[in-house]
PDB file of N, CA and C in Angstrom:
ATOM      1  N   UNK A   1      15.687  -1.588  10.614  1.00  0.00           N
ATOM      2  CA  UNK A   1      14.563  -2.458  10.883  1.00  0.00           C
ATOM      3  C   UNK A   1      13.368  -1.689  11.435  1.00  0.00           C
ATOM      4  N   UNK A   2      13.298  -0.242  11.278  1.00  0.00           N
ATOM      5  CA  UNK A   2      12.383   0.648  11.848  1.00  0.00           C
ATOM      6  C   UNK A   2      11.240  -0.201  10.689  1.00  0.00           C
ATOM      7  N   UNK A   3       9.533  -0.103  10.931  1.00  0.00           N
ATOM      8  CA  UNK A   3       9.260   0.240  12.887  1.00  0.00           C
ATOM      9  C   UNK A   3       9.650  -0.789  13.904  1.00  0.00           C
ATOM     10  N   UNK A   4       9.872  -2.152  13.631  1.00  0.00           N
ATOM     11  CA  UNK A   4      10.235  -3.091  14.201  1.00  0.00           C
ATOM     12  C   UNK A   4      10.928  -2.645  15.452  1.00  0.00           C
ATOM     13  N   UNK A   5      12.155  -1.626  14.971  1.00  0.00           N
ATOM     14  CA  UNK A   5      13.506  -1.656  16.005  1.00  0.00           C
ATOM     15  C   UNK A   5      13.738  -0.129  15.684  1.00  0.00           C
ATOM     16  N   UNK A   6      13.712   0.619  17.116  1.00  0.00           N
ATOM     17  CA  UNK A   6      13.635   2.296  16.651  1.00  0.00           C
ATOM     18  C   UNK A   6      14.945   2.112  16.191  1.00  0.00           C
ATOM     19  N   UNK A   7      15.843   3.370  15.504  1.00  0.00           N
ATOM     20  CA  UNK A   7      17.085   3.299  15.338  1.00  0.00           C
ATOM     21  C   UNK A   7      17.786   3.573  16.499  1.00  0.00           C
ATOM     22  N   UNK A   8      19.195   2.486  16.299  1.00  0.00           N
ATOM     23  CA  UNK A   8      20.294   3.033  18.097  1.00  0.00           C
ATOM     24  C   UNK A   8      19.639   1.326  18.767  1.00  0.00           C
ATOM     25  N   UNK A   9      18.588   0.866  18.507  1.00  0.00           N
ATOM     26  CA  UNK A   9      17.934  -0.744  19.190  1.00  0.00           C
ATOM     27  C   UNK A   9      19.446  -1.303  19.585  1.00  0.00           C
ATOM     28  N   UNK A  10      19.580  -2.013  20.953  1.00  0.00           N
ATOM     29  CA  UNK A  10      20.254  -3.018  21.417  1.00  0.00           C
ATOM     30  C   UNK A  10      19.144  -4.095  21.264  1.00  0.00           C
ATOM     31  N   UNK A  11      19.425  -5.223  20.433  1.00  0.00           N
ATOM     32  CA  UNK A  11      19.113  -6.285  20.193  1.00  0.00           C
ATOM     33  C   UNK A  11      19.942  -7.297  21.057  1.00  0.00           C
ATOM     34  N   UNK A  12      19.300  -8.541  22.193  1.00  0.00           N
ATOM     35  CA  UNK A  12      19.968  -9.459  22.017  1.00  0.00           C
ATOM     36  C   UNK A  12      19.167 -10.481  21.191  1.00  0.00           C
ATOM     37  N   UNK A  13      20.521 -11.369  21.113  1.00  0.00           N
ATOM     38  CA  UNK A  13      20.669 -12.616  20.048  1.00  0.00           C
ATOM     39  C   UNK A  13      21.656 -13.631  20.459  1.00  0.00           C
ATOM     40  N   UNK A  14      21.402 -14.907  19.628  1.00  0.00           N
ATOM     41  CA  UNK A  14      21.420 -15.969  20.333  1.00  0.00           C
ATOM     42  C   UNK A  14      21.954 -16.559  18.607  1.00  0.00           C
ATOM     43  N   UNK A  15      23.091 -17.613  19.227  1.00  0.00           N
ATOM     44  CA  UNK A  15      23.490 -18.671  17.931  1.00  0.00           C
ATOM     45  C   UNK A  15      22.163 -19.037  16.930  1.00  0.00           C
ATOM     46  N   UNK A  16      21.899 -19.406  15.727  1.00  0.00           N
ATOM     47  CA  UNK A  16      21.039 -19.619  15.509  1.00  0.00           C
ATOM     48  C   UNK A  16      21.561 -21.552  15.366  1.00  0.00           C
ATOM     49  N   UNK A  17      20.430 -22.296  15.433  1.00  0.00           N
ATOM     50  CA  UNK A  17      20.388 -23.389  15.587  1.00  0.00           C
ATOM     51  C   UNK A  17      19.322 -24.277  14.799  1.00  0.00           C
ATOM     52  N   UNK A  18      19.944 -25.085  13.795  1.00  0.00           N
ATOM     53  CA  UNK A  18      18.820 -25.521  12.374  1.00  0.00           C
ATOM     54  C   UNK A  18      18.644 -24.060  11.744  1.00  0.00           C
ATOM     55  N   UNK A  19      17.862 -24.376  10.906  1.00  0.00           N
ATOM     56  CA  UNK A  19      17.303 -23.224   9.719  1.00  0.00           C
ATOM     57  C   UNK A  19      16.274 -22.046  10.341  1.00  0.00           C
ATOM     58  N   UNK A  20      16.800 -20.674  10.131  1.00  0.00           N
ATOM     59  CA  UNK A  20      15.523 -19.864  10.641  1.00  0.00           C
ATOM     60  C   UNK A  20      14.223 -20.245  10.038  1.00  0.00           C
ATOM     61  N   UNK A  21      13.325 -19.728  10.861  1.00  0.00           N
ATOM     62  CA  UNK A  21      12.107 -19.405  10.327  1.00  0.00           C
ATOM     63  C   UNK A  21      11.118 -18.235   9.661  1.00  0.00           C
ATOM     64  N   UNK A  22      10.425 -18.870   8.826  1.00  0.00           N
ATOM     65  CA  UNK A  22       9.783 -17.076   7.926  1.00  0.00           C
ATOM     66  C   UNK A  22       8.811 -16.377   9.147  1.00  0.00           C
ATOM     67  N   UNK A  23       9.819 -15.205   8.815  1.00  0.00           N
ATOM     68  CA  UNK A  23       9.656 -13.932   9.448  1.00  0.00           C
ATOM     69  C   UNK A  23      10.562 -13.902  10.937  1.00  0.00           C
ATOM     70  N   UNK A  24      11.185 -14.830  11.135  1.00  0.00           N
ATOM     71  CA  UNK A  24      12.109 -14.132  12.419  1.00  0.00           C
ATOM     72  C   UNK A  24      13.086 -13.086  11.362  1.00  0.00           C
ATOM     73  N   UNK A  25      13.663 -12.179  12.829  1.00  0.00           N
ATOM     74  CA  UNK A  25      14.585 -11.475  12.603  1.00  0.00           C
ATOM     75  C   UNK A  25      15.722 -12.016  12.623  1.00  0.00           C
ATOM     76  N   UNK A  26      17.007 -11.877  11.824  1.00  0.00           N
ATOM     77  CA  UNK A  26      18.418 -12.479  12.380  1.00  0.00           C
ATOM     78  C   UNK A  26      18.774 -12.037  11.615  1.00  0.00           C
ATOM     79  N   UNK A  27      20.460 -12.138  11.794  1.00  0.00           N
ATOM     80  CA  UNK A  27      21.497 -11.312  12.110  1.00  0.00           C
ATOM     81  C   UNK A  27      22.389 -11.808  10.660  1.00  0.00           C
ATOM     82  N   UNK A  28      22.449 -11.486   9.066  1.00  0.00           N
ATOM     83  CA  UNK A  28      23.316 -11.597   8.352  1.00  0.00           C
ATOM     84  C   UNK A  28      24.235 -11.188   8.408  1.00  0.00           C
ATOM     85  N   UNK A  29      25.360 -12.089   7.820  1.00  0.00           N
ATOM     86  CA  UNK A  29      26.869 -11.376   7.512  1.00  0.00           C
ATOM     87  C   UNK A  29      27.119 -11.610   6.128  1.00  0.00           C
ATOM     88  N   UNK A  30      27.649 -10.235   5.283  1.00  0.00           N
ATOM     89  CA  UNK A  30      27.679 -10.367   4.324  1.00  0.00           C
ATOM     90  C   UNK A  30      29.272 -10.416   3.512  1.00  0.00           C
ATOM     91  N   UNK A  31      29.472 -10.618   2.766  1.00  0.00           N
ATOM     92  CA  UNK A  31      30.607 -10.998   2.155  1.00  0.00           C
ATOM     93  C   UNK A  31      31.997 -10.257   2.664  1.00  0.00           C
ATOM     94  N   UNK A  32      31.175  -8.470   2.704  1.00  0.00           N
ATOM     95  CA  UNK A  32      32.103  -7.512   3.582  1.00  0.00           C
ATOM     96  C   UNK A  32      32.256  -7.632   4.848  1.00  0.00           C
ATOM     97  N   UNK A  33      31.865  -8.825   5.786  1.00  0.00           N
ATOM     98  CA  UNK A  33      32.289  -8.578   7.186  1.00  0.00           C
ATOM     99  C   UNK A  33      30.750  -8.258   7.929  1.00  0.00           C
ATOM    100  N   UNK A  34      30.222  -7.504   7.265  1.00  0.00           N
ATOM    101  CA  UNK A  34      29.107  -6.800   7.848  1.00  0.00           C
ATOM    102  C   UNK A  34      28.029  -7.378   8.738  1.00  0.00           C
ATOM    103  N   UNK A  35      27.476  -7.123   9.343  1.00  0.00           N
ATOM    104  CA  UNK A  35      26.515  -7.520  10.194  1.00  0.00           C
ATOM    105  C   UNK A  35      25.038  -6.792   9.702  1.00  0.00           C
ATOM    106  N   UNK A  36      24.001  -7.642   9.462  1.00  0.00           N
ATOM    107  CA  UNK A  36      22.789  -6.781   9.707  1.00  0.00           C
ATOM    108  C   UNK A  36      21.511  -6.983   9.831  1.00  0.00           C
ATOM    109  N   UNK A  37      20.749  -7.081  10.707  1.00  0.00           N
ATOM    110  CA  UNK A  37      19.044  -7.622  10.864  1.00  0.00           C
ATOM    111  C   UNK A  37      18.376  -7.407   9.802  1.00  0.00           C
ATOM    112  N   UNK A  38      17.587  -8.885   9.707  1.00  0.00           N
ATOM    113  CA  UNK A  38      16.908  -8.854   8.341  1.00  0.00           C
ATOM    114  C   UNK A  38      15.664  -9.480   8.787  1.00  0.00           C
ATOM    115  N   UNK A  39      14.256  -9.317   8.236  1.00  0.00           N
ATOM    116  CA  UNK A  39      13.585 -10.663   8.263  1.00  0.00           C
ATOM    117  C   UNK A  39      13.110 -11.788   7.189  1.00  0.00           C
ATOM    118  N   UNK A  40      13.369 -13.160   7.596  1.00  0.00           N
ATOM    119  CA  UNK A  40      13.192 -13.846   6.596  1.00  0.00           C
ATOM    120  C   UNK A  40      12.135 -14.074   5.833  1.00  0.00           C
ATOM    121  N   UNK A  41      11.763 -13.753   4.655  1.00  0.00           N
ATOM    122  CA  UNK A  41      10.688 -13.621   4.202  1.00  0.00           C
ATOM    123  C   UNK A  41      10.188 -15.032   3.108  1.00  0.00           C
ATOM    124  N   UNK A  42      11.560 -15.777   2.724  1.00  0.00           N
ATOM    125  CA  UNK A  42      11.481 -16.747   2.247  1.00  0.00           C
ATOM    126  C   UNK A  42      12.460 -17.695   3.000  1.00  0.00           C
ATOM    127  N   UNK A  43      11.906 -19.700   2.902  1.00  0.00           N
ATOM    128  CA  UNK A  43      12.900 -19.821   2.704  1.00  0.00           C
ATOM    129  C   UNK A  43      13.074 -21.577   1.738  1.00  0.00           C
ATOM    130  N   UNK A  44      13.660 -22.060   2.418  1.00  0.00           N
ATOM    131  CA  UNK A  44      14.283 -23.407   0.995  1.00  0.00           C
ATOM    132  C   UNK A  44      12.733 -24.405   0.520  1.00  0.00           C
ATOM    133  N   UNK A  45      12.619 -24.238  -0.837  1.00  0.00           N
ATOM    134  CA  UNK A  45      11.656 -24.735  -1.357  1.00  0.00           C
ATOM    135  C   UNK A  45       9.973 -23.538  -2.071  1.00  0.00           C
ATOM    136  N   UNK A  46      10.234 -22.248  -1.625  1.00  0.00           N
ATOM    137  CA  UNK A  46       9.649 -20.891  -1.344  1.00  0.00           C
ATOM    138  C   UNK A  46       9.640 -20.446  -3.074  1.00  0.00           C
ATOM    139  N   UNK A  47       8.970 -20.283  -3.906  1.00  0.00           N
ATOM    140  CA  UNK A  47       8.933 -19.752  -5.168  1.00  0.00           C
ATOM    141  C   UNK A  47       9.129 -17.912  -4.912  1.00  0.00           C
ATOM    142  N   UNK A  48      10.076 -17.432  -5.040  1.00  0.00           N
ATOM    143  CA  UNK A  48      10.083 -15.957  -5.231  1.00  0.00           C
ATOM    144  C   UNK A  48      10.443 -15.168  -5.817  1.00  0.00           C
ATOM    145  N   UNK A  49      10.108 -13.751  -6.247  1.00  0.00           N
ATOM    146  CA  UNK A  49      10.341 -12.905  -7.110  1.00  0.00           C
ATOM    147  C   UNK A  49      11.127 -11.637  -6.912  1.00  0.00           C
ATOM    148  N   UNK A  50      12.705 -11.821  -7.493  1.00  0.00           N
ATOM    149  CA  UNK A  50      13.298 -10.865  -6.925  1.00  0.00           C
ATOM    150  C   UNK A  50      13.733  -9.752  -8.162  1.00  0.00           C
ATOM    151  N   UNK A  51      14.521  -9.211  -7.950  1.00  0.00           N
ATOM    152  CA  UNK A  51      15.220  -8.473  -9.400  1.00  0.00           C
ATOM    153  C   UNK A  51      15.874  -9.122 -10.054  1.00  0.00           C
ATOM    154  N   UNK A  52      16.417 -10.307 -10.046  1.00  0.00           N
ATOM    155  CA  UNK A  52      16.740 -10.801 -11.272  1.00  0.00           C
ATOM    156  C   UNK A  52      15.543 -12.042 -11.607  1.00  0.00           C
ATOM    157  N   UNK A  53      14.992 -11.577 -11.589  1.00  0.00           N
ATOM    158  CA  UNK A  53      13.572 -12.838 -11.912  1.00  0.00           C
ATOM    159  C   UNK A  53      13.282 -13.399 -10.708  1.00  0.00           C
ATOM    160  N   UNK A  54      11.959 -14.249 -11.437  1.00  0.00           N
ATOM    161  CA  UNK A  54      11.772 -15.554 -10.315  1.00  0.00           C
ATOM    162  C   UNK A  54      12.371 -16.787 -10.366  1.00  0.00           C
ATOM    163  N   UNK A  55      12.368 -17.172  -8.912  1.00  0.00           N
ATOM    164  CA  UNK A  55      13.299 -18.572  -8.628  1.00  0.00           C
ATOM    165  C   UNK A  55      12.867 -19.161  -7.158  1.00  0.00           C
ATOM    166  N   UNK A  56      12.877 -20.540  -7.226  1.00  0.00           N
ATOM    167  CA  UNK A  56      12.603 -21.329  -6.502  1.00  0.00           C
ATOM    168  C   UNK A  56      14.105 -21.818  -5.571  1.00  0.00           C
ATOM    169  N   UNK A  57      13.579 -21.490  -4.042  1.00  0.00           N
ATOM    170  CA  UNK A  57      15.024 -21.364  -3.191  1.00  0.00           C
ATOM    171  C   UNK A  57      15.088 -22.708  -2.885  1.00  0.00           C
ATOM    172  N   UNK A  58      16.381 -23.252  -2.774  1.00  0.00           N
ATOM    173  CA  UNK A  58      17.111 -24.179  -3.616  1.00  0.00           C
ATOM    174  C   UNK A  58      16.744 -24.649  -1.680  1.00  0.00           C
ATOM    175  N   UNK A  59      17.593 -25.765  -1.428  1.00  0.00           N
ATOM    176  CA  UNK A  59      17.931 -25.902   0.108  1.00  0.00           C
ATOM    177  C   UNK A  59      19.303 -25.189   0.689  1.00  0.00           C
ATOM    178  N   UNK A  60      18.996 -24.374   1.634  1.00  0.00           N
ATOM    179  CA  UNK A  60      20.112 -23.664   2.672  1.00  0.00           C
ATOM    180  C   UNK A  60      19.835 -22.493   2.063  1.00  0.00           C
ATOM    181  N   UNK A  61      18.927 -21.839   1.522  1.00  0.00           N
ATOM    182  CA  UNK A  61      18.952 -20.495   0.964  1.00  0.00           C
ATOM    183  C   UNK A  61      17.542 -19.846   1.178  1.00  0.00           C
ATOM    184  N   UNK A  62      18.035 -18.443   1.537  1.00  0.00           N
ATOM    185  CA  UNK A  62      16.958 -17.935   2.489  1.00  0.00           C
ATOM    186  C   UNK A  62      16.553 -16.468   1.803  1.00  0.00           C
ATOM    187  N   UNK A  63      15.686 -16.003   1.513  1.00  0.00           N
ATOM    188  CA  UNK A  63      15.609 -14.265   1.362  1.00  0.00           C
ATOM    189  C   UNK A  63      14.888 -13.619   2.564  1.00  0.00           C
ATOM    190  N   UNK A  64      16.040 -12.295   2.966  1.00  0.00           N
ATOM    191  CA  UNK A  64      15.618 -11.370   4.104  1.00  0.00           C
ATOM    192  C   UNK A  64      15.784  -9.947   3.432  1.00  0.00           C
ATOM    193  N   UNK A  65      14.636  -9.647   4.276  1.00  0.00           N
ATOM    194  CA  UNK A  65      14.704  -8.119   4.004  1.00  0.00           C
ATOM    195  C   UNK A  65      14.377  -7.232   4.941  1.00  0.00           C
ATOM    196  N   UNK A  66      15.076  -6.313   5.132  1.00  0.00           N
ATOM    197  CA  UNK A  66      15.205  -5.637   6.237  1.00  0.00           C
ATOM    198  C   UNK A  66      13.268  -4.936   6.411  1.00  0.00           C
ATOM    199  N   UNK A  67      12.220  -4.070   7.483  1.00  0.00           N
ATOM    200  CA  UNK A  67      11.245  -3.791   7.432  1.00  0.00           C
ATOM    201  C   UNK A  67      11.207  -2.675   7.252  1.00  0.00           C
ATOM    202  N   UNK A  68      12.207  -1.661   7.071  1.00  0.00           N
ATOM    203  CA  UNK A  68      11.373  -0.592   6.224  1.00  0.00           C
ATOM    204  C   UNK A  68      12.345  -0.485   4.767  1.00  0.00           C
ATOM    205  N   UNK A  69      11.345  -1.044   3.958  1.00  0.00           N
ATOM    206  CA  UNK A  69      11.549  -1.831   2.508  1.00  0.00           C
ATOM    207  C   UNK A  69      12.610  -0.494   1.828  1.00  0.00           C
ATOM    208  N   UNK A  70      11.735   0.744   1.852  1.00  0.00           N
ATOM    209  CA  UNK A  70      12.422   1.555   1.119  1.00  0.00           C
ATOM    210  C   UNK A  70      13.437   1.947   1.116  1.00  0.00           C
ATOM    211  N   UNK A  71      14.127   1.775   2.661  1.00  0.00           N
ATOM    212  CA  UNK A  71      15.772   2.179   2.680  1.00  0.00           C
ATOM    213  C   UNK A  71      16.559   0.716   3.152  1.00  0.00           C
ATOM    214  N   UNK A  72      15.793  -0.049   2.696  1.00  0.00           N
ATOM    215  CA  UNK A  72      16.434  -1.404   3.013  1.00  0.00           C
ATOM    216  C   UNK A  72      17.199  -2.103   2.222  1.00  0.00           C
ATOM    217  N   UNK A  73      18.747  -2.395   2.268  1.00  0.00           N
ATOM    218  CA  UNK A  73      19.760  -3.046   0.999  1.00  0.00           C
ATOM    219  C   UNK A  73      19.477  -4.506   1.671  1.00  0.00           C
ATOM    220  N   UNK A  74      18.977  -5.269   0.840  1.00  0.00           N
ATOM    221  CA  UNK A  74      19.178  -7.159   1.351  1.00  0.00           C
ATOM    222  C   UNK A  74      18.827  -7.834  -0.221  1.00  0.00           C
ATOM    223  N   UNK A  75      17.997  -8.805  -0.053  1.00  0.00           N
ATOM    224  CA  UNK A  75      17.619  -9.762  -0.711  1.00  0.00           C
ATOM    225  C   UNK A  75      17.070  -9.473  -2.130  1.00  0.00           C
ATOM    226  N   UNK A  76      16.740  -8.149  -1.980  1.00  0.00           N
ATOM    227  CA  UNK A  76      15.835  -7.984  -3.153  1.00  0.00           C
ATOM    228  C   UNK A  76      16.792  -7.359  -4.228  1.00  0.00           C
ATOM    229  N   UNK A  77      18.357  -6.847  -3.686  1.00  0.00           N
ATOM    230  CA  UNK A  77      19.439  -6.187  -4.499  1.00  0.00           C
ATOM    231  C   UNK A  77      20.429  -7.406  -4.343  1.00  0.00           C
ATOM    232  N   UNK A  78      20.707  -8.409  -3.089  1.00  0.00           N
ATOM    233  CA  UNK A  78      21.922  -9.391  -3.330  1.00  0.00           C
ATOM    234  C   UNK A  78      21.509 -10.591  -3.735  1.00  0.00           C
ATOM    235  N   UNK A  79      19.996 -10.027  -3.852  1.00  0.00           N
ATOM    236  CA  UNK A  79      19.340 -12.155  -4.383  1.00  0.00           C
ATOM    237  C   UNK A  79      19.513 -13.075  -2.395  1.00  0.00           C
ATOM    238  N   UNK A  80      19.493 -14.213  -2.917  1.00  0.00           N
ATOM    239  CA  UNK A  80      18.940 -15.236  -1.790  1.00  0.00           C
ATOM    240  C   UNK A  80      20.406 -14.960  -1.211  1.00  0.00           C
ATOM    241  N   UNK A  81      20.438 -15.566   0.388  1.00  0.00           N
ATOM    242  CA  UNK A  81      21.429 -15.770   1.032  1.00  0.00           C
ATOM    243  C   UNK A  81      21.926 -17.385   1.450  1.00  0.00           C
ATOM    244  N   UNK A  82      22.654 -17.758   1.925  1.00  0.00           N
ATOM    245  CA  UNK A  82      22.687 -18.705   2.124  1.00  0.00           C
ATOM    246  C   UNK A  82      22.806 -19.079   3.572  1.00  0.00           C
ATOM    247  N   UNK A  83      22.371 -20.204   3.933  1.00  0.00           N
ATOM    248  CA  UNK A  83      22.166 -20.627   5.744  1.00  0.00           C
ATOM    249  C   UNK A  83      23.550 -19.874   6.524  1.00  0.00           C
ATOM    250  N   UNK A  84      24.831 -20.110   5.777  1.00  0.00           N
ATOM    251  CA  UNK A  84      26.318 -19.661   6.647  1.00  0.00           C
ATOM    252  C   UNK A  84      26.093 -18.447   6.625  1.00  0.00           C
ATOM    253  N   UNK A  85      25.436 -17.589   6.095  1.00  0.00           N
ATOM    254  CA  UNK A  85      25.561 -15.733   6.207  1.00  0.00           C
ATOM    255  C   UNK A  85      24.750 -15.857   7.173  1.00  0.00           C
ATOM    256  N   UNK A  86      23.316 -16.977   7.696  1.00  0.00           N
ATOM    257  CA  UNK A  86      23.011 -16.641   8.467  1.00  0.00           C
ATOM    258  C   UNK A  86      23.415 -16.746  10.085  1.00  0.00           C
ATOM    259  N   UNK A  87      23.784 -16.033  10.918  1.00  0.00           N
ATOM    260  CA  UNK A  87      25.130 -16.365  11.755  1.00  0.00           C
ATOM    261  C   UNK A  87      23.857 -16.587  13.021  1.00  0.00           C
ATOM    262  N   UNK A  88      22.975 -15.733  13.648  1.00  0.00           N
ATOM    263  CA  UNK A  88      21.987 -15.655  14.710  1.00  0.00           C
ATOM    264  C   UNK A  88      20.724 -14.948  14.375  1.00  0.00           C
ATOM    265  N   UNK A  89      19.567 -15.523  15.357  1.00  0.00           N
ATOM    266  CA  UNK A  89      18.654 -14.929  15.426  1.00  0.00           C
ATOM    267  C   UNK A  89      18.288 -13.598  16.831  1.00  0.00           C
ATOM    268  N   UNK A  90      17.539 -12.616  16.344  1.00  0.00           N
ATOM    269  CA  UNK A  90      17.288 -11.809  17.329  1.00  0.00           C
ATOM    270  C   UNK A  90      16.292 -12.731  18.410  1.00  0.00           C
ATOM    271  N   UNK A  91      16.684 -12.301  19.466  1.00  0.00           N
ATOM    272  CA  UNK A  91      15.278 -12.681  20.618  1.00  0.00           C
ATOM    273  C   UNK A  91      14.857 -11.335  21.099  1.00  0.00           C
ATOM    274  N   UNK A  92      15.516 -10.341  21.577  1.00  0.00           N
ATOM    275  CA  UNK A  92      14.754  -8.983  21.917  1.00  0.00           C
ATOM    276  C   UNK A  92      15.426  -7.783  22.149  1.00  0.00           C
ATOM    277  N   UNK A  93      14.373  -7.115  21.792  1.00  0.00           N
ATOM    278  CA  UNK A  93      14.655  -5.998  21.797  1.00  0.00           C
ATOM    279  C   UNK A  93      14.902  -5.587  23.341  1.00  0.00           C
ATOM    280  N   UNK A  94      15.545  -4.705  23.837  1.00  0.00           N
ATOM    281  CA  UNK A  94      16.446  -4.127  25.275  1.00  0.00           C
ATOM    282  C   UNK A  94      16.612  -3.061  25.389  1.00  0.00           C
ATOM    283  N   UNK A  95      16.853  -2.320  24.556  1.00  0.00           N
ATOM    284  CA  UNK A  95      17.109  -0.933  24.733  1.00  0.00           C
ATOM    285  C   UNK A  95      16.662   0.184  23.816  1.00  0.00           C
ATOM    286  N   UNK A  96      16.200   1.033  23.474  1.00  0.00           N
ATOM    287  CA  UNK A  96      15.804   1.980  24.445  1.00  0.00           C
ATOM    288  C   UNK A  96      14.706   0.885  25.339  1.00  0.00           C
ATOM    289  N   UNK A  97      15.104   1.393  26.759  1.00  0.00           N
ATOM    290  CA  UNK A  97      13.352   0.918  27.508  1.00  0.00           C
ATOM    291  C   UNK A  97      12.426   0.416  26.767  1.00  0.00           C
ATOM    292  N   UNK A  98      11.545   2.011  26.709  1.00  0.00           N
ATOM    293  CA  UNK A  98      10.174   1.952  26.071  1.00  0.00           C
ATOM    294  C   UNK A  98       9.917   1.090  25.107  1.00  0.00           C
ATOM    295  N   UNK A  99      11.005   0.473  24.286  1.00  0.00           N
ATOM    296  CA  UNK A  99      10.662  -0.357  23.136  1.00  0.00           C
ATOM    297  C   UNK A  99      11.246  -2.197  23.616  1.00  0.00           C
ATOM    298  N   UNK A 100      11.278  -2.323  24.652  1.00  0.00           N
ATOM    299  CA  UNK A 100      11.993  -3.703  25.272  1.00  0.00           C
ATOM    300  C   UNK A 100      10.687  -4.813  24.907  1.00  0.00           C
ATOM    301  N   UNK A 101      10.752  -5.723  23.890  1.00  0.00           N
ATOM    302  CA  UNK A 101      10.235  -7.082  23.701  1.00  0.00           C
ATOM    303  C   UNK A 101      10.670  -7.808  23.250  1.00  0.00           C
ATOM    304  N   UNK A 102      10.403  -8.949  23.191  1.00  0.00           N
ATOM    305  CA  UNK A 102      10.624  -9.909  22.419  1.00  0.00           C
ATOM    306  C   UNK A 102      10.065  -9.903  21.054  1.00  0.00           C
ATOM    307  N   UNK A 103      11.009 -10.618  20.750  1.00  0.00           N
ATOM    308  CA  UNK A 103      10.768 -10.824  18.725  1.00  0.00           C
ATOM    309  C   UNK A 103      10.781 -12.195  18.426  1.00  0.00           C
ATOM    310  N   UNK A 104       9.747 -12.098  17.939  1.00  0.00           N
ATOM    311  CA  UNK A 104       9.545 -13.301  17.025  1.00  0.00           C
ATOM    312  C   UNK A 104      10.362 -13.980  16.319  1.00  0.00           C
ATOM    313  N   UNK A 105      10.370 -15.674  16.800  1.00  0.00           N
ATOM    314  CA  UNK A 105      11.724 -16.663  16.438  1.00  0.00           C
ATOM    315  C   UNK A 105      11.458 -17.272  14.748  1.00  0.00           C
TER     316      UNK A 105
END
């Protein structure tokens, strides 16, 4: 999530509750178990253009993509996600120090 989150970031986070919103950060899980901060860039009702074409996100389906695009695996290689992958949202950043804020819900 660099520049957002240097690498090594302790993020806390919080259940997410109703549907995120475009552009918070939160916390996907993907089919493998995995965990990983994304931001939402679309979401249900959102016309967007991914690699397998364009498509209009249905309800409960969201596209995130991590912020530094170029080494970022999400939305634009697994297509839309759905609300249950989305598990929490970030509230802030904590650690290192120097980089301690809050993030946008």
């Amino acid at each position: 999530m660099e520049p957002t989150l240097p690498a090594g970031s302790l993020v806390a986070v919080s259940r997410l509750r109703g549907d995120p919103t475009y552009g918070a950060v939160v916390v996907v899980r993907r089919p493998d178990g995995s965990e990983h901060l994304k931001r939402v860039v679309g979401t249900p009702g959102d016309r967007v253009r991914l690699e397998a074409g364009e498509t209009t996100l249905g309800p409960g389906r969201f596209v995130v993509v991590g912020d530094n695009r170029s080494r970022s695996t999400d939305s634009r290689h697994y297509g839309p996600v759905s609300r249950e992958e989305v598990v929490a949202v970030a509230r802030a950043c904590y650690w290192p120090p120097r980089s301690w804020r809050l993030l946008r819900r």
